[in-house]
C-alpha atoms as a PDB file:
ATOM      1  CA  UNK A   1      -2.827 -20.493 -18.256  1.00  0.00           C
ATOM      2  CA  UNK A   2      -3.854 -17.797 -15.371  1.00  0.00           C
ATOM      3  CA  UNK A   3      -2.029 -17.160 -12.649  1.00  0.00           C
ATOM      4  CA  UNK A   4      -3.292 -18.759  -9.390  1.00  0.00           C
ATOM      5  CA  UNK A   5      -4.590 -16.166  -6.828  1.00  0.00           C
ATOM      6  CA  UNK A   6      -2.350 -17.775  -4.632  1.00  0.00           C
ATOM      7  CA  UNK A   7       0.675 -17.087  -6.599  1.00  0.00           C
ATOM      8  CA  UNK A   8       0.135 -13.290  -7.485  1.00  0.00           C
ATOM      9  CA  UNK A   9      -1.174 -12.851  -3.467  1.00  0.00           C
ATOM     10  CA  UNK A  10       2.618 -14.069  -2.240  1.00  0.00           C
ATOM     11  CA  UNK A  11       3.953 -11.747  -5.428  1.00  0.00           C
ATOM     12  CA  UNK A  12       2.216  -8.609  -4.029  1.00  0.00           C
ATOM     13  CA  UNK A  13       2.902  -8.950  -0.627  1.00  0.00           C
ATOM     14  CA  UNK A  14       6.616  -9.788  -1.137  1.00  0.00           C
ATOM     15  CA  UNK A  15       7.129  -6.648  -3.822  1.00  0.00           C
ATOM     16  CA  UNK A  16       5.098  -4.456  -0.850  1.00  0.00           C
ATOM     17  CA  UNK A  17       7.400  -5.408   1.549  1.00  0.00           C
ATOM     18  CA  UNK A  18      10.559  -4.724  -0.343  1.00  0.00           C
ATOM     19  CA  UNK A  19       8.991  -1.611  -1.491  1.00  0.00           C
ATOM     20  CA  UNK A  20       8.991  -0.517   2.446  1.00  0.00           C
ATOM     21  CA  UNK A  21      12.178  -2.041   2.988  1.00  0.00           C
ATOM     22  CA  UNK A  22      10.950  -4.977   5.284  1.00  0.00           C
ATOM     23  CA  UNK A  23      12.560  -8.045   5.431  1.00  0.00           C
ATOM     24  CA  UNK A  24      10.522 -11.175   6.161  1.00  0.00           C
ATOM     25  CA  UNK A  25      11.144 -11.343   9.655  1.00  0.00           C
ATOM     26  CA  UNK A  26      10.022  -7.859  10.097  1.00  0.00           C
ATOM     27  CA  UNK A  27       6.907  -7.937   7.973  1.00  0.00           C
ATOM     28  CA  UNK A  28       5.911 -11.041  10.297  1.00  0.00           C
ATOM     29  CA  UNK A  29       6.179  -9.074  13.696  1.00  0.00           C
ATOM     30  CA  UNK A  30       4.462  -6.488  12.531  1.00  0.00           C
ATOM     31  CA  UNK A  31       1.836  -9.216  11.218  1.00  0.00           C
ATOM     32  CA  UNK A  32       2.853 -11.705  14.398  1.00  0.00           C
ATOM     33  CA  UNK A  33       2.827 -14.295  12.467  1.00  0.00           C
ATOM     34  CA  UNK A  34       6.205 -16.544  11.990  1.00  0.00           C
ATOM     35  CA  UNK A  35       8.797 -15.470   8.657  1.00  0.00           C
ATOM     36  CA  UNK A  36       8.460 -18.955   7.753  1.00  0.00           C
ATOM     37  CA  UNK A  37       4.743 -18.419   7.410  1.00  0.00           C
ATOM     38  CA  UNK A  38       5.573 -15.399   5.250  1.00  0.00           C
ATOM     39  CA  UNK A  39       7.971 -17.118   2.975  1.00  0.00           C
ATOM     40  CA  UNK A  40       5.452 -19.907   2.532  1.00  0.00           C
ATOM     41  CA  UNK A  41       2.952 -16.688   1.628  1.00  0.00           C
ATOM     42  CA  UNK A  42       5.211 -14.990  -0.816  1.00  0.00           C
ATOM     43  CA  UNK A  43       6.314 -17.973  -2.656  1.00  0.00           C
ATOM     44  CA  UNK A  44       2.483 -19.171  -3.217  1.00  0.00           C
ATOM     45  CA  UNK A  45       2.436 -22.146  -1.135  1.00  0.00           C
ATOM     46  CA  UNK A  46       0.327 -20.924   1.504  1.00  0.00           C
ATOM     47  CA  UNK A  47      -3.150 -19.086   1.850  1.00  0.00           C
ATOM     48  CA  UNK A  48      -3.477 -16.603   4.753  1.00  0.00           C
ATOM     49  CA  UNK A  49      -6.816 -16.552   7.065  1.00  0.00           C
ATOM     50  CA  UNK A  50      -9.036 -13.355   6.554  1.00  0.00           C
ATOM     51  CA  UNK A  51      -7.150 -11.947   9.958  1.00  0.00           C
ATOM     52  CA  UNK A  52      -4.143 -12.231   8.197  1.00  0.00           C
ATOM     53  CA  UNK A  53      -4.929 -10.312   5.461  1.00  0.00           C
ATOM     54  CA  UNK A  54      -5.848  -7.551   7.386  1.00  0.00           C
ATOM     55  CA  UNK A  55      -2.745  -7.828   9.383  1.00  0.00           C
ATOM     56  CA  UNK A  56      -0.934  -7.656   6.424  1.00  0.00           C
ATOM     57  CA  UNK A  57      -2.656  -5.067   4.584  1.00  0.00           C
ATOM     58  CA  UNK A  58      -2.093  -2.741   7.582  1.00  0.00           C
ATOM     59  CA  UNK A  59       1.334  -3.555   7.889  1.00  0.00           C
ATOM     60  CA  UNK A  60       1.988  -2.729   4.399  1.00  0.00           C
ATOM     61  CA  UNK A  61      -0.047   0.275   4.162  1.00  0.00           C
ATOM     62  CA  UNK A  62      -2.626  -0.917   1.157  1.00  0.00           C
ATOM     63  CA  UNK A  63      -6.067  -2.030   1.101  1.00  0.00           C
ATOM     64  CA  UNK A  64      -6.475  -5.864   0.962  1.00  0.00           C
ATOM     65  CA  UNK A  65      -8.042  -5.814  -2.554  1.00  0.00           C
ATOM     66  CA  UNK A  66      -4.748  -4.905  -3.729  1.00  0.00           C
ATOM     67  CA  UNK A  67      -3.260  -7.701  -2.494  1.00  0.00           C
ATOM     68  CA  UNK A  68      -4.635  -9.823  -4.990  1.00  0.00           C
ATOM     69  CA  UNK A  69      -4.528  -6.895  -8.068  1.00  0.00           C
ATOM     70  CA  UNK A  70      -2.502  -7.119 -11.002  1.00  0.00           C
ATOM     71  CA  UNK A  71       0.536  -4.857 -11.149  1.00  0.00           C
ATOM     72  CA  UNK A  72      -2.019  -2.416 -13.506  1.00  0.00           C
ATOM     73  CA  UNK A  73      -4.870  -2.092 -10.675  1.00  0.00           C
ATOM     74  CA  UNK A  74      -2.002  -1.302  -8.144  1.00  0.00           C
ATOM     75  CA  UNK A  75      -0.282   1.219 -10.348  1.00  0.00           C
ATOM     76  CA  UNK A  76      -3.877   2.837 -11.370  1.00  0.00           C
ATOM     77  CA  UNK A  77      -4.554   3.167  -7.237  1.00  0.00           C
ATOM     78  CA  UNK A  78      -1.212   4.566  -6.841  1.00  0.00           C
ATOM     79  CA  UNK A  79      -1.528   6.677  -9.641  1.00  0.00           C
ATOM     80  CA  UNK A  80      -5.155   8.077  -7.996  1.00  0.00           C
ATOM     81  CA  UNK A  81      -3.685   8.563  -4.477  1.00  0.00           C
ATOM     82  CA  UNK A  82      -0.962  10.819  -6.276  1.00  0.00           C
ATOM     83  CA  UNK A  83      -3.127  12.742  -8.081  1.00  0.00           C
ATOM     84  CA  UNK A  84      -5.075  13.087  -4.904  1.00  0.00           C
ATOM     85  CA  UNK A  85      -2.126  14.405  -2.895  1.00  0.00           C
ATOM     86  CA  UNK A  86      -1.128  16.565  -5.716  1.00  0.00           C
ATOM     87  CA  UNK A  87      -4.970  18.219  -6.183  1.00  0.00           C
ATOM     88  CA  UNK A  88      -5.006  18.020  -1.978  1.00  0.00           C
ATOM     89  CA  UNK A  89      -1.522  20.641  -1.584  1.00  0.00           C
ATOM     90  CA  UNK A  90      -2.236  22.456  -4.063  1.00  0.00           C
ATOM     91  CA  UNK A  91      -5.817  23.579  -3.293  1.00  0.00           C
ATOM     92  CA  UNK A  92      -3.559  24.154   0.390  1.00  0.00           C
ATOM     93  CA  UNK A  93      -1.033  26.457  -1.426  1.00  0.00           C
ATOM     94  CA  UNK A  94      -4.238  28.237  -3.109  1.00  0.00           C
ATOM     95  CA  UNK A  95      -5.712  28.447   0.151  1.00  0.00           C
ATOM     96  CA  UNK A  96      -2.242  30.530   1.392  1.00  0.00           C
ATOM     97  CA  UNK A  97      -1.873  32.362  -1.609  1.00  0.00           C
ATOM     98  CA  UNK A  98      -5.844  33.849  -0.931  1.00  0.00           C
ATOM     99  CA  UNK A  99      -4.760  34.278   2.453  1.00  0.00           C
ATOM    100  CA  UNK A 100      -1.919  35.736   1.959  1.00  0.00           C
ATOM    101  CA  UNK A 101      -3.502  38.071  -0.758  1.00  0.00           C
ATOM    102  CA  UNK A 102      -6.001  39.153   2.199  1.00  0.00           C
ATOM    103  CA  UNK A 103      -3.484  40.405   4.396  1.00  0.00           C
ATOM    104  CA  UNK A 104      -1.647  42.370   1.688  1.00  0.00           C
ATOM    105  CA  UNK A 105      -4.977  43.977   0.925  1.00  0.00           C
ATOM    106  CA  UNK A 106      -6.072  45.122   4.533  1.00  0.00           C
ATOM    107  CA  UNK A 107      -2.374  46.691   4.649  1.00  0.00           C
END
């Protein structure tokens, strides 16, 4: 039998926030919501309101479709913005190589 979407939701959100080192209490603050409420959230018995998931996706940093991925999707976006920030400094570094070359050459 499938998951429920409520079950992986509260699975993703509670990994996320140990991932950034947030307790309950502190992931609620941020969301202003009560830890209860999270609790309730990460163990599947509770659906957040569309605000909510915006609050929470902020405070943890991911959009809200990947609050309801499978651990795959998650790891695939991850695995893009890496690859991103890798291809991003080094096309920097190339950049102050080119730069650096210029200077040399006007010497």
């Amino acid at each position: 039998m499938a998951e429920s979407i409520k079950t992986i939701l509260g699975r993703n959100i509670k990994n996320l926030r140990l991932q950034r080192g947030l307790s309950q209490s502190q992931l609620a603050e941020m969301v202003d919501v009560s830890f209860r409420y999270i609790s309730y959230v990460e163990c599947g018995k509770s659906f957040p309101s569309s605000e909510v998931l915006e609050s929470l996706s902020q405070a943890l940093n991911v959009p809200v479709y990947l609050l309801f991925c499978n651990n795959e999707a998650h790891d695939e976006h991850i695995d893009t913005e890496l690859k991103s920030a890798i291809v991003d400094s080094l096309n920097e570094f190339q950049s102050s190589i080119e730069k650096l070359r210029n200077r040399i050459n006007t010497l």
